[in-house]
PDB file of N, CA and C in Angstrom:
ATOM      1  N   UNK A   1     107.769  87.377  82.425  1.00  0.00           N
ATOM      2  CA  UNK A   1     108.323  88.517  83.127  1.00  0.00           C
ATOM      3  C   UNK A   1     107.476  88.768  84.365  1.00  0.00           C
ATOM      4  N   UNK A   2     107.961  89.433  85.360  1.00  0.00           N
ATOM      5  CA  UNK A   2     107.229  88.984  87.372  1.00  0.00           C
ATOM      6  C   UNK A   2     106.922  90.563  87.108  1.00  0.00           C
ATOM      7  N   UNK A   3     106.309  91.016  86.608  1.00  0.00           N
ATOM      8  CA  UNK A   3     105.853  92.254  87.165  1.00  0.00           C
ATOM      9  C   UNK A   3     104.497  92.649  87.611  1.00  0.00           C
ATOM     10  N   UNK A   4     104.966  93.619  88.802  1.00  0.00           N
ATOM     11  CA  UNK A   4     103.814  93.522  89.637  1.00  0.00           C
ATOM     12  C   UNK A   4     103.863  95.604  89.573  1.00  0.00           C
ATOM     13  N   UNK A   5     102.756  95.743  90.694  1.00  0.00           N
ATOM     14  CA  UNK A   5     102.480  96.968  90.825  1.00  0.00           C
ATOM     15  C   UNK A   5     102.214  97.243  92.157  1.00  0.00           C
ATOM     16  N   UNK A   6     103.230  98.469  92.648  1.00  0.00           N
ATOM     17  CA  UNK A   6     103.169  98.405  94.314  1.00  0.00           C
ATOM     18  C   UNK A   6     102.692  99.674  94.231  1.00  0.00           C
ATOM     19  N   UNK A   7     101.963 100.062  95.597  1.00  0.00           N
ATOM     20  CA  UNK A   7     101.370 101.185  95.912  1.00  0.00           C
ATOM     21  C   UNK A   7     101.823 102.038  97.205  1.00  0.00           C
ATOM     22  N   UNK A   8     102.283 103.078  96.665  1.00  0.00           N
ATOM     23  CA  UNK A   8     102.883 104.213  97.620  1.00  0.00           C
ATOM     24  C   UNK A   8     101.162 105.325  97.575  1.00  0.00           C
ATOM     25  N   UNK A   9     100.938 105.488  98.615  1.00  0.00           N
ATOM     26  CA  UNK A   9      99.830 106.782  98.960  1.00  0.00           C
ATOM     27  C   UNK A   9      98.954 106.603  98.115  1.00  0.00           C
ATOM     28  N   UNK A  10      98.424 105.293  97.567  1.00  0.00           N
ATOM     29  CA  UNK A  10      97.345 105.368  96.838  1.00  0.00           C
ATOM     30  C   UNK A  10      97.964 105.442  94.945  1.00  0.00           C
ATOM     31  N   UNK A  11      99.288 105.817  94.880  1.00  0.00           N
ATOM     32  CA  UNK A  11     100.065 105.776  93.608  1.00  0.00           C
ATOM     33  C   UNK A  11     100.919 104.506  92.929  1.00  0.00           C
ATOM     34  N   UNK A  12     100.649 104.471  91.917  1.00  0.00           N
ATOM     35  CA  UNK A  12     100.953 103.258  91.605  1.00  0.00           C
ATOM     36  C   UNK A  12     102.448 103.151  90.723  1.00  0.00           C
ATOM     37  N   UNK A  13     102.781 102.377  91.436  1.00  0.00           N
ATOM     38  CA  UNK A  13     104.716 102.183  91.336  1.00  0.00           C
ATOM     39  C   UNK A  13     104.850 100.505  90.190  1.00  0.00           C
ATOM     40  N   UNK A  14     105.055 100.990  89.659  1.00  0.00           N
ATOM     41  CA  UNK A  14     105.545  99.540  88.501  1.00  0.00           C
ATOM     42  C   UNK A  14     106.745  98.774  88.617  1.00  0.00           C
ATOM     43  N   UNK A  15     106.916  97.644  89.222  1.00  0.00           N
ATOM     44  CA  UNK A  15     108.055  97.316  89.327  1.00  0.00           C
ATOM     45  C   UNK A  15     108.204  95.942  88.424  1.00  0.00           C
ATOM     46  N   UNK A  16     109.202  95.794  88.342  1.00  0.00           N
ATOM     47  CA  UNK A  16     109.980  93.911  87.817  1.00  0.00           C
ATOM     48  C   UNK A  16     110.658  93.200  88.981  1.00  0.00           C
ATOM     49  N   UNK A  17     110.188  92.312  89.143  1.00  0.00           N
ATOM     50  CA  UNK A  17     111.577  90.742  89.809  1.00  0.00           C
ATOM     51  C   UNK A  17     112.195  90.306  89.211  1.00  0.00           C
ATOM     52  N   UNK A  18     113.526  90.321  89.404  1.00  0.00           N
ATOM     53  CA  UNK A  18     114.716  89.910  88.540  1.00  0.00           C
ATOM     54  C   UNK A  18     115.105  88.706  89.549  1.00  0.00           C
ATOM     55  N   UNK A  19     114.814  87.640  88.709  1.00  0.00           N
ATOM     56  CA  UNK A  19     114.622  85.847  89.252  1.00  0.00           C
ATOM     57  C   UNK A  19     116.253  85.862  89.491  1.00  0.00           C
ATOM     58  N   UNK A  20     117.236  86.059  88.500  1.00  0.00           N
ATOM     59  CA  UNK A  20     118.729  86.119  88.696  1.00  0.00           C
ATOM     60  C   UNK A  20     119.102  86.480  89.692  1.00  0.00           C
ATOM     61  N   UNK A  21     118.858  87.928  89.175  1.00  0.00           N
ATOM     62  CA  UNK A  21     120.016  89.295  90.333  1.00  0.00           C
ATOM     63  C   UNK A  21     119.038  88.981  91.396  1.00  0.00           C
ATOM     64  N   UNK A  22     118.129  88.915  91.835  1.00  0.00           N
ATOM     65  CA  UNK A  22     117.002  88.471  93.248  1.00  0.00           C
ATOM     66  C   UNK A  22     116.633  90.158  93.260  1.00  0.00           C
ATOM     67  N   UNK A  23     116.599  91.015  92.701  1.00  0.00           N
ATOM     68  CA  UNK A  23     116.147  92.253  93.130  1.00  0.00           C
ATOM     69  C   UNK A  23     115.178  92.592  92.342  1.00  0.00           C
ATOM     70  N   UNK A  24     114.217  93.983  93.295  1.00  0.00           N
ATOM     71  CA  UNK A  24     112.898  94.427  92.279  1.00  0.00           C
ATOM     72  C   UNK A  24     113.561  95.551  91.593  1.00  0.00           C
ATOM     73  N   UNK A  25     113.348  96.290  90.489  1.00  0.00           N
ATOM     74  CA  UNK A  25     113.695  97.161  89.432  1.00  0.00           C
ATOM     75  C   UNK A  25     112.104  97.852  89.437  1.00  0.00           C
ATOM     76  N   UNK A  26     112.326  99.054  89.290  1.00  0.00           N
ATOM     77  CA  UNK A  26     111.393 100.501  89.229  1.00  0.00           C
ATOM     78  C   UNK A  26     111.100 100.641  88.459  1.00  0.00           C
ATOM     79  N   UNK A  27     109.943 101.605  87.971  1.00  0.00           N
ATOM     80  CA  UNK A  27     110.323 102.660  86.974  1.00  0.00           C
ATOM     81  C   UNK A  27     110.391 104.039  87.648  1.00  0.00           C
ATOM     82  N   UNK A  28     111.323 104.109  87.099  1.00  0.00           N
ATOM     83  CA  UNK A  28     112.060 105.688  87.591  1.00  0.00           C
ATOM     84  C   UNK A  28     111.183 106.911  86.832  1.00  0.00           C
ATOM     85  N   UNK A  29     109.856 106.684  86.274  1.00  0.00           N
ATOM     86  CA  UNK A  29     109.276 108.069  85.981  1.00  0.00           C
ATOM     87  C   UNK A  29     108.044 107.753  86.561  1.00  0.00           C
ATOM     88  N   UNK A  30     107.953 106.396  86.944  1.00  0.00           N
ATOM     89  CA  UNK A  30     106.314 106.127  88.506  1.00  0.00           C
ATOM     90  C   UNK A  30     106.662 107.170  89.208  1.00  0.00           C
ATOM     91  N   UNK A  31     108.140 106.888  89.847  1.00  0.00           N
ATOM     92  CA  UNK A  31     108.764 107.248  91.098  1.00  0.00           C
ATOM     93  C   UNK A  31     108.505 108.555  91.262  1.00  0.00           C
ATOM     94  N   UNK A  32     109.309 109.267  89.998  1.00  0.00           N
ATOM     95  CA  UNK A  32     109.446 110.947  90.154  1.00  0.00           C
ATOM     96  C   UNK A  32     108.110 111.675  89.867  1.00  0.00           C
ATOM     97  N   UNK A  33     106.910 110.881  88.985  1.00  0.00           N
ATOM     98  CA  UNK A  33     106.120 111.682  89.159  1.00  0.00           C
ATOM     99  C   UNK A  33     104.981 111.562  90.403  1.00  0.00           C
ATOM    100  N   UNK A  34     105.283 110.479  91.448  1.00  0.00           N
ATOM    101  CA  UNK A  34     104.920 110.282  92.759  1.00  0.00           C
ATOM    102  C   UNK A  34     106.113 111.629  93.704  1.00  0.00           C
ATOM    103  N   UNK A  35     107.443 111.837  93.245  1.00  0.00           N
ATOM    104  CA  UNK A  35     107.960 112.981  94.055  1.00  0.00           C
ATOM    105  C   UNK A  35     107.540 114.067  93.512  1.00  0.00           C
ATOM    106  N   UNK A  36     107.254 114.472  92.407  1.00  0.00           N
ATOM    107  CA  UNK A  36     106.973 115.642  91.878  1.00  0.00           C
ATOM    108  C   UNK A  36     105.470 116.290  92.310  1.00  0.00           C
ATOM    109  N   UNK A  37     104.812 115.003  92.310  1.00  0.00           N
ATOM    110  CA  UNK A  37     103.201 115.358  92.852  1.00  0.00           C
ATOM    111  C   UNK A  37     102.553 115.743  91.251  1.00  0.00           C
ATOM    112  N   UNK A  38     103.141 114.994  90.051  1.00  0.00           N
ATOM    113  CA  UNK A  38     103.067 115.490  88.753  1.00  0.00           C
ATOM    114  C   UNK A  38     101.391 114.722  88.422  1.00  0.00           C
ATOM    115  N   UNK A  39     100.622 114.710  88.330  1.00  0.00           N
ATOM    116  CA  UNK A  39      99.563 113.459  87.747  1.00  0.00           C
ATOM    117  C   UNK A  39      99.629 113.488  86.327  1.00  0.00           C
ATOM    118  N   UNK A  40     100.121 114.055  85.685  1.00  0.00           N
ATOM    119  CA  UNK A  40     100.774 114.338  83.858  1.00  0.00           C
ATOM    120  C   UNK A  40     101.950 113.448  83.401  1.00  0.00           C
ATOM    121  N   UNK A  41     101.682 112.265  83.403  1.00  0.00           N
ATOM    122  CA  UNK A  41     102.521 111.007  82.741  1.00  0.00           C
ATOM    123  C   UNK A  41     103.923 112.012  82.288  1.00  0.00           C
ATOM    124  N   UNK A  42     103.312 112.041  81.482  1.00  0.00           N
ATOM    125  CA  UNK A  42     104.409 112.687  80.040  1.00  0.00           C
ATOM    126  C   UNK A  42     105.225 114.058  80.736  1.00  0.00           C
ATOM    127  N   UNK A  43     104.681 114.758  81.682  1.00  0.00           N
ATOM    128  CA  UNK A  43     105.433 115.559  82.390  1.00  0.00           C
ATOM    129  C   UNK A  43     106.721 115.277  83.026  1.00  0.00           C
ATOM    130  N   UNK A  44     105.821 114.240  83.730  1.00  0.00           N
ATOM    131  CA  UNK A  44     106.635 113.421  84.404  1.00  0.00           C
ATOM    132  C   UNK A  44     107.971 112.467  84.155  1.00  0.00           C
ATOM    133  N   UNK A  45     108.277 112.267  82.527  1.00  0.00           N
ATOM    134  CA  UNK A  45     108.646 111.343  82.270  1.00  0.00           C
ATOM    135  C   UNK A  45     109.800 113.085  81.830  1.00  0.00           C
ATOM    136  N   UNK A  46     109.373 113.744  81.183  1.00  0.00           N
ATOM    137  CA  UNK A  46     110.205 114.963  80.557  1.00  0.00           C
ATOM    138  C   UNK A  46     110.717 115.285  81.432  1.00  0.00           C
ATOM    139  N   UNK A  47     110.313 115.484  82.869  1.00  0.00           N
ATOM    140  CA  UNK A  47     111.046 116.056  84.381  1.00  0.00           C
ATOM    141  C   UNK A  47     112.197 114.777  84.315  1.00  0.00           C
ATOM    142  N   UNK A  48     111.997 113.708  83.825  1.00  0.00           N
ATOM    143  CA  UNK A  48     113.154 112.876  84.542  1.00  0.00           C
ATOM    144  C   UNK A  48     114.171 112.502  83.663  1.00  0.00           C
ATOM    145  N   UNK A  49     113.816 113.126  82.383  1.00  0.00           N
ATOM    146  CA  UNK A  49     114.860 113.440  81.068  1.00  0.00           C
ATOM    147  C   UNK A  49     116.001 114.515  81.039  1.00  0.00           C
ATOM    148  N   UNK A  50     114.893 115.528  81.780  1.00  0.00           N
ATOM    149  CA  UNK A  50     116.146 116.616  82.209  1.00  0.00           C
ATOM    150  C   UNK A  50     116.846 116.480  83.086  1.00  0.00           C
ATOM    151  N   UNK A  51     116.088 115.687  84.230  1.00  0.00           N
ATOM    152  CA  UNK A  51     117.402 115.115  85.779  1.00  0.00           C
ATOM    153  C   UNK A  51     118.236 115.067  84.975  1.00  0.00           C
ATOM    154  N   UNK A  52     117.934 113.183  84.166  1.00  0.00           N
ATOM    155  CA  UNK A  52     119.233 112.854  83.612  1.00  0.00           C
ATOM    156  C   UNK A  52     120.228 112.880  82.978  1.00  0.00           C
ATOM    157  N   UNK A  53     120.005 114.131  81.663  1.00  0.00           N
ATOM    158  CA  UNK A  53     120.651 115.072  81.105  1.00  0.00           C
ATOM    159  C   UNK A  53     121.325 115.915  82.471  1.00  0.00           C
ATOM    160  N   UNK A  54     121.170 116.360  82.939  1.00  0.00           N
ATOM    161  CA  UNK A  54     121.897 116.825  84.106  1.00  0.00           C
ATOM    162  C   UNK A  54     122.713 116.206  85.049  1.00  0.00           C
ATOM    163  N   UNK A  55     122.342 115.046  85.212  1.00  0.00           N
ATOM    164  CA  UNK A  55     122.913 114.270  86.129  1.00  0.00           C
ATOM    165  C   UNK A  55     124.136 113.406  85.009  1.00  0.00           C
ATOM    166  N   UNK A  56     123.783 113.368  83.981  1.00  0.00           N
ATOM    167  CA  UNK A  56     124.955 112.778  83.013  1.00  0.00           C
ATOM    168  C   UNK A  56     126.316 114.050  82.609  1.00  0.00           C
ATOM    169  N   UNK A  57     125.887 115.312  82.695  1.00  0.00           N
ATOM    170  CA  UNK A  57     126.441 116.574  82.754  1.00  0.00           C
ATOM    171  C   UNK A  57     127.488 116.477  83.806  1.00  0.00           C
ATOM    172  N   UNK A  58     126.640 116.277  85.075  1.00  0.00           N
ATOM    173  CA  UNK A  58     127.525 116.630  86.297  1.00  0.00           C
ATOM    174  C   UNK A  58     128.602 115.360  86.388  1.00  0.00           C
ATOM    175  N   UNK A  59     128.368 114.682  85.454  1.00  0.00           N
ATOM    176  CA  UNK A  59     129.090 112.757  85.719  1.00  0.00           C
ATOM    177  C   UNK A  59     129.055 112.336  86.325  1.00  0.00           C
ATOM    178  N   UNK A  60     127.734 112.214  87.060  1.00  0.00           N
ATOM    179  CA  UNK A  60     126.969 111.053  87.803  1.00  0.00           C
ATOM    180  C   UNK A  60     126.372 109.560  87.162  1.00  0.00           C
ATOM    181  N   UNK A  61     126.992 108.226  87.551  1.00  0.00           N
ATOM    182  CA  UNK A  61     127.153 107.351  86.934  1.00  0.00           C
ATOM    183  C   UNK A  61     125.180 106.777  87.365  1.00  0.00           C
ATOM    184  N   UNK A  62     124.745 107.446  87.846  1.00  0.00           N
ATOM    185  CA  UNK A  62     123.410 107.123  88.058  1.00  0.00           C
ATOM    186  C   UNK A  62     122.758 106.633  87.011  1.00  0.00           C
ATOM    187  N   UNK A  63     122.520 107.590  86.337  1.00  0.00           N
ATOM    188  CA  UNK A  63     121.811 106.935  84.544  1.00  0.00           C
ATOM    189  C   UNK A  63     122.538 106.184  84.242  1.00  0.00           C
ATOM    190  N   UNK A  64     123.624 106.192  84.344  1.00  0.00           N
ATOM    191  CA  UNK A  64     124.182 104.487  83.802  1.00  0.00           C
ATOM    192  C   UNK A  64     123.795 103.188  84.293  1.00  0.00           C
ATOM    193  N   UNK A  65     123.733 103.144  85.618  1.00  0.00           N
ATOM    194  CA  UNK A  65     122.967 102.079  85.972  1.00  0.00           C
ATOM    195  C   UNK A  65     121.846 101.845  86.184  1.00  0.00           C
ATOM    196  N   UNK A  66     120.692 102.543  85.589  1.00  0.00           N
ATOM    197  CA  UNK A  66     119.041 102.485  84.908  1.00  0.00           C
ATOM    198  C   UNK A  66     119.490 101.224  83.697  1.00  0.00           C
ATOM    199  N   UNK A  67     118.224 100.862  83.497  1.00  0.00           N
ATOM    200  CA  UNK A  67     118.420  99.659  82.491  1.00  0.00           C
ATOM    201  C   UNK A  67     116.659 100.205  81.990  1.00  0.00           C
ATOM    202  N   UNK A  68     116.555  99.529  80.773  1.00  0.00           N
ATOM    203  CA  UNK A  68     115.002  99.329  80.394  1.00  0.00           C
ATOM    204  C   UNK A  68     114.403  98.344  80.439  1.00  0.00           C
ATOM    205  N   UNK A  69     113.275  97.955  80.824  1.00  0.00           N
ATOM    206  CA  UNK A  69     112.237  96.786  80.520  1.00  0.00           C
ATOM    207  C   UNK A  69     110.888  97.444  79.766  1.00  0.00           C
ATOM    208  N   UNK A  70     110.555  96.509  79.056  1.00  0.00           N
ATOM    209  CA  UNK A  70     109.063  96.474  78.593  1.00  0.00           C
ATOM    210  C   UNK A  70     107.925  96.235  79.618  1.00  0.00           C
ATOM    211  N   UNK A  71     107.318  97.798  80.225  1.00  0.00           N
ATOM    212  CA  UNK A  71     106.418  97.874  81.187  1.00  0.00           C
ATOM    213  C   UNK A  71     105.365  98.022  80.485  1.00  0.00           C
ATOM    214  N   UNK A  72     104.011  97.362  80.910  1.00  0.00           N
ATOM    215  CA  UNK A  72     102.158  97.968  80.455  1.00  0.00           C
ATOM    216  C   UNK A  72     102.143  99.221  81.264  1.00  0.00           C
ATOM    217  N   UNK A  73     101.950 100.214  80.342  1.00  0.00           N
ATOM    218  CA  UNK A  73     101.447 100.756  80.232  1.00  0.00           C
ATOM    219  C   UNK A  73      99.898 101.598  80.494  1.00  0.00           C
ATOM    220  N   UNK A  74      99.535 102.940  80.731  1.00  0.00           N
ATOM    221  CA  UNK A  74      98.329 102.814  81.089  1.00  0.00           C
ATOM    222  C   UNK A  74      97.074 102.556  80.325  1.00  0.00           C
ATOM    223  N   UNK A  75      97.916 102.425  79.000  1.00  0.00           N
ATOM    224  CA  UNK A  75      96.748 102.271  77.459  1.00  0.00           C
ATOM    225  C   UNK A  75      96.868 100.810  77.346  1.00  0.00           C
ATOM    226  N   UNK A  76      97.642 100.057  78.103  1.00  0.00           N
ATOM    227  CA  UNK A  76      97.586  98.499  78.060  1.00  0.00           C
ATOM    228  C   UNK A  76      98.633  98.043  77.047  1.00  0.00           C
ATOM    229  N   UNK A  77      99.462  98.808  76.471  1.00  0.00           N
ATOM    230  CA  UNK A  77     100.779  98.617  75.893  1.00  0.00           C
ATOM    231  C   UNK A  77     101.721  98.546  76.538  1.00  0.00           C
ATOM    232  N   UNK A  78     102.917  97.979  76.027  1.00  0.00           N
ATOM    233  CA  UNK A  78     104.173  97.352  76.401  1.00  0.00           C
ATOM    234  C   UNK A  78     105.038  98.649  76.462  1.00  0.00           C
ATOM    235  N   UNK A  79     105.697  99.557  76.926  1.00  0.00           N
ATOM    236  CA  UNK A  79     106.885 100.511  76.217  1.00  0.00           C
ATOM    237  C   UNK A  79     108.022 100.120  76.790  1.00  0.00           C
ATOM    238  N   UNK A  80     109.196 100.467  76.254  1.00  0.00           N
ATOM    239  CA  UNK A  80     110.741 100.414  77.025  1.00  0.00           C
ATOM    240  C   UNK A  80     110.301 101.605  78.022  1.00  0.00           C
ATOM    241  N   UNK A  81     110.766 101.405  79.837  1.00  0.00           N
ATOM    242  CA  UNK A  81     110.571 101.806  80.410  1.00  0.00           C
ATOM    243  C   UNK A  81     111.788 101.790  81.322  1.00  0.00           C
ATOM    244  N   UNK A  82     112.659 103.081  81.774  1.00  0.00           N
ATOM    245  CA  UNK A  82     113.535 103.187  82.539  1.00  0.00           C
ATOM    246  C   UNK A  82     113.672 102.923  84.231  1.00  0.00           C
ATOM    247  N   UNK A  83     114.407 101.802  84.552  1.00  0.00           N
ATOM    248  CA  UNK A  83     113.545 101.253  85.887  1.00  0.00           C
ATOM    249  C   UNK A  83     115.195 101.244  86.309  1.00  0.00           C
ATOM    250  N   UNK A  84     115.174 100.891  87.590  1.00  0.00           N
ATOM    251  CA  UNK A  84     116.254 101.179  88.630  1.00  0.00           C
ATOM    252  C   UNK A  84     116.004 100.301  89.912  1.00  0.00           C
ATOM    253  N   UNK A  85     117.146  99.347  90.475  1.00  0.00           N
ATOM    254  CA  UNK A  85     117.124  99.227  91.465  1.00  0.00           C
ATOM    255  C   UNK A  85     117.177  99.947  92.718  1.00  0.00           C
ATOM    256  N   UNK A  86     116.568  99.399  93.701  1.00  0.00           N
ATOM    257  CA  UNK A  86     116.351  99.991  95.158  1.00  0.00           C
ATOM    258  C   UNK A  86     117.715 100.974  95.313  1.00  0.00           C
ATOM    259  N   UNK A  87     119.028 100.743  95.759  1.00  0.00           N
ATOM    260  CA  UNK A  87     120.257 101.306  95.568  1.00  0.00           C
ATOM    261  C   UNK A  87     120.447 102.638  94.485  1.00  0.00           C
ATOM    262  N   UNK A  88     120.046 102.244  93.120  1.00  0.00           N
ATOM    263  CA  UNK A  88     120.181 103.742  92.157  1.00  0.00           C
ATOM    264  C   UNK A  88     118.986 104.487  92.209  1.00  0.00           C
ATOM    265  N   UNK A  89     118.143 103.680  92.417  1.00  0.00           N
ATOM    266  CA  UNK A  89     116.985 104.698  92.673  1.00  0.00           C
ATOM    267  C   UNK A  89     117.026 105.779  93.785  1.00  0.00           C
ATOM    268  N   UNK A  90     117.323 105.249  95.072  1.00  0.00           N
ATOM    269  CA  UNK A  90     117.967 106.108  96.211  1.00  0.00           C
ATOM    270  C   UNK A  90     118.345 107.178  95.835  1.00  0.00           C
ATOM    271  N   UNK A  91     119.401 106.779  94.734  1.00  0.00           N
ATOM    272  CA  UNK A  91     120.613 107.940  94.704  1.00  0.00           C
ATOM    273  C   UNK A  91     119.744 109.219  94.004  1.00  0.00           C
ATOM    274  N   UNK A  92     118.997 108.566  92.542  1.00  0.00           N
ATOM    275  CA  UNK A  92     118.330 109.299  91.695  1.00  0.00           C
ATOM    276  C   UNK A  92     117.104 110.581  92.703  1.00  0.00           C
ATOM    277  N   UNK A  93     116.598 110.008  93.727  1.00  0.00           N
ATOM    278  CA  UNK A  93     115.535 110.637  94.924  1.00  0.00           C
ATOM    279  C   UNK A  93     116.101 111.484  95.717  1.00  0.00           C
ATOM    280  N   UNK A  94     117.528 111.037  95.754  1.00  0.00           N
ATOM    281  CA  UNK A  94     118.515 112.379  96.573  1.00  0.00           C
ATOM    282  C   UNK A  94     118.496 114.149  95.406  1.00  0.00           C
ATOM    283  N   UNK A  95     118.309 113.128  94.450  1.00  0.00           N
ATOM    284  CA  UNK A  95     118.621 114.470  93.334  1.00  0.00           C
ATOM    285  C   UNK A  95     117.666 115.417  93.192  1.00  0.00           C
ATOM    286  N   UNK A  96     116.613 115.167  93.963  1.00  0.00           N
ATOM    287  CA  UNK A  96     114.831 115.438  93.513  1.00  0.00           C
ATOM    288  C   UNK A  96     114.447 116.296  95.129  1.00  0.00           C
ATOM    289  N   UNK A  97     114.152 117.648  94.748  1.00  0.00           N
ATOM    290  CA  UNK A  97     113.685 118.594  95.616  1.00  0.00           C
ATOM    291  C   UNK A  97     112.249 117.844  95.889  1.00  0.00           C
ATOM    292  N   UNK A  98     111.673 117.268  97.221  1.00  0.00           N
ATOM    293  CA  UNK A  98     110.529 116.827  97.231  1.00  0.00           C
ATOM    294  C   UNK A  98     109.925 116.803  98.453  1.00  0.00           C
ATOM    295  N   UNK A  99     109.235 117.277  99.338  1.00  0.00           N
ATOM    296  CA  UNK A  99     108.961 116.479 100.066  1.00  0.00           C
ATOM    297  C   UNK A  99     107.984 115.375 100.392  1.00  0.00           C
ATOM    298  N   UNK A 100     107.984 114.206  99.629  1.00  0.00           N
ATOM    299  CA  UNK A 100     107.861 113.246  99.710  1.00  0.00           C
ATOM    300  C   UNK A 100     108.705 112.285  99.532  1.00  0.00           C
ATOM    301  N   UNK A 101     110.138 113.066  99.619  1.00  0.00           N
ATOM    302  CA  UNK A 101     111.507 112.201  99.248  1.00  0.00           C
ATOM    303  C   UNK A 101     111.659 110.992 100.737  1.00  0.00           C
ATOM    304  N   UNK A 102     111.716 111.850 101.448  1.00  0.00           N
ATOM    305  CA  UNK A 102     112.098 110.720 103.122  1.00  0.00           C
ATOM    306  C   UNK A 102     110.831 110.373 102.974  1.00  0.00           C
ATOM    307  N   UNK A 103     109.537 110.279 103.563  1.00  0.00           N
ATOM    308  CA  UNK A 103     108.590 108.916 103.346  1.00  0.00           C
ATOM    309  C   UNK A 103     108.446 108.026 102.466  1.00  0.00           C
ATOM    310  N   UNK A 104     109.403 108.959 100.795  1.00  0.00           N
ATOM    311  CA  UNK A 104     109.345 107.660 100.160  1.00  0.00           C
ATOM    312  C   UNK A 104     110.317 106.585 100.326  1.00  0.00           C
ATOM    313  N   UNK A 105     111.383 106.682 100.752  1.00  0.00           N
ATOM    314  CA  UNK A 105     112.527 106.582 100.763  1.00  0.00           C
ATOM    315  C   UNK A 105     112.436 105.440 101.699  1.00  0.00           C
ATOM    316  N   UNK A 106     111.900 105.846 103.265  1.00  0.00           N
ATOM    317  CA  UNK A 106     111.302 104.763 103.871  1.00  0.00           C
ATOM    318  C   UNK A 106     110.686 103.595 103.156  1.00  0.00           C
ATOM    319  N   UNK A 107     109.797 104.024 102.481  1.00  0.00           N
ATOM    320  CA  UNK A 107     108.663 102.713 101.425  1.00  0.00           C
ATOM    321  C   UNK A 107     109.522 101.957 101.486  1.00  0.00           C
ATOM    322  N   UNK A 108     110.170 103.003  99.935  1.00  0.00           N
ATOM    323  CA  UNK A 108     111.132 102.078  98.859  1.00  0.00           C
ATOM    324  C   UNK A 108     112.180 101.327 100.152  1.00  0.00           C
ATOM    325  N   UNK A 109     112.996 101.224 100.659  1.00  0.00           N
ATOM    326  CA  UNK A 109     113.933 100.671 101.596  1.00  0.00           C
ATOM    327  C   UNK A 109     112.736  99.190 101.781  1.00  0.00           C
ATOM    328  N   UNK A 110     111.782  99.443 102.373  1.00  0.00           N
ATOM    329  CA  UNK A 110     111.474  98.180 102.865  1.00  0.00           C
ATOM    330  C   UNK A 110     110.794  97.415 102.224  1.00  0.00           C
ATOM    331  N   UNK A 111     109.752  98.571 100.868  1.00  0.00           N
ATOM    332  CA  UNK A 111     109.587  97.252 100.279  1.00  0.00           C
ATOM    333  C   UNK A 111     110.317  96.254  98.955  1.00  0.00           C
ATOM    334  N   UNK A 112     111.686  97.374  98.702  1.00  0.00           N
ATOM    335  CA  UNK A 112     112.789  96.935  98.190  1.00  0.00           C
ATOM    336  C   UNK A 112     112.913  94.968  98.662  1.00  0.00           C
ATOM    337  N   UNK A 113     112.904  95.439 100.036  1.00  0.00           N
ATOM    338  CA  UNK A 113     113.564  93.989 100.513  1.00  0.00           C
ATOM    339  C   UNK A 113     112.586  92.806 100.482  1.00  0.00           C
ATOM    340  N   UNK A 114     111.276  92.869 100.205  1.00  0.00           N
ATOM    341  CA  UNK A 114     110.327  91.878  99.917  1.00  0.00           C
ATOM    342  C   UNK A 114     110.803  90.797  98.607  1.00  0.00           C
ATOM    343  N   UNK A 115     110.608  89.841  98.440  1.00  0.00           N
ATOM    344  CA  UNK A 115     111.248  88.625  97.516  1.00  0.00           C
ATOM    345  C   UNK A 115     109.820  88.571  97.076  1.00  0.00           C
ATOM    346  N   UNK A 116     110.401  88.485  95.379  1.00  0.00           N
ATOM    347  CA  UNK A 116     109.368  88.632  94.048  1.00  0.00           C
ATOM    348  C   UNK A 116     108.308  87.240  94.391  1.00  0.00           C
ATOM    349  N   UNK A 117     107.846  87.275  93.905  1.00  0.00           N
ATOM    350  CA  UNK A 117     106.538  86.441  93.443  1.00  0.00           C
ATOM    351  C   UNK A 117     106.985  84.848  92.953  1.00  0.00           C
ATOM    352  N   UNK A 118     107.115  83.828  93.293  1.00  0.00           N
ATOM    353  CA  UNK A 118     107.291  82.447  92.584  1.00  0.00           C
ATOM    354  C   UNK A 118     106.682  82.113  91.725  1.00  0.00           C
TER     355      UNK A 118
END
């Protein structure tokens, strides 16, 4: 599995290369607790439980197209981890009062388009 770890402001973003689809995949609770300004993992991960309970409410097909992978962790374990391409992730960052939404947004866009690791 190609996973690497990219860095927004010194924060560390977990991503996958998907050798198939050619795209990198997120985790969508790096992300939000880099918008939230959360440094509380587990906060962070509960803030993005309720988005999606909400965002599945309003019938936004967003959480549907999250997928899981087995990410390390900061205890050096494996967990199912909710990750998102460049495209749903977007959408998910529109949903998120932040301002660090547009500089991230910038990042993510460009370093979306970088090709995984051989």
């Amino acid at each position: 599995m190609n996973i690497e770890v990219a860095i927004f402001e010194g924060k560390k973003i977990r991503r996958h290369w998907d050798d198939k689809l050619e795209k990198w995949y997120f985790s969508v609770v790096d992300i939000v607790q880099v918008l939230i300004d959360q440094p509380n993992f587990t906060k962070a991960r509960k803030y993005w439980n309720k988005l999606a309970e909400r965002l599945r409410k309003e019938g936004s097909e967003v959480v549907t197209k999250c997928h899981q992978l087995k990410l390390q962790a900061a205890d050096g374990k494996h967990y199912l981890t909710d990750v998102a391409d460049v495209e749903t992730m977007l959408r998910i960052i529109q949903s998120i009062l932040s301002p660090n939404a547009e500089p991230f947004k910038l990042w993510l866009a460009r370093i979306g388009k970088e090709q995984g690791r051989r």
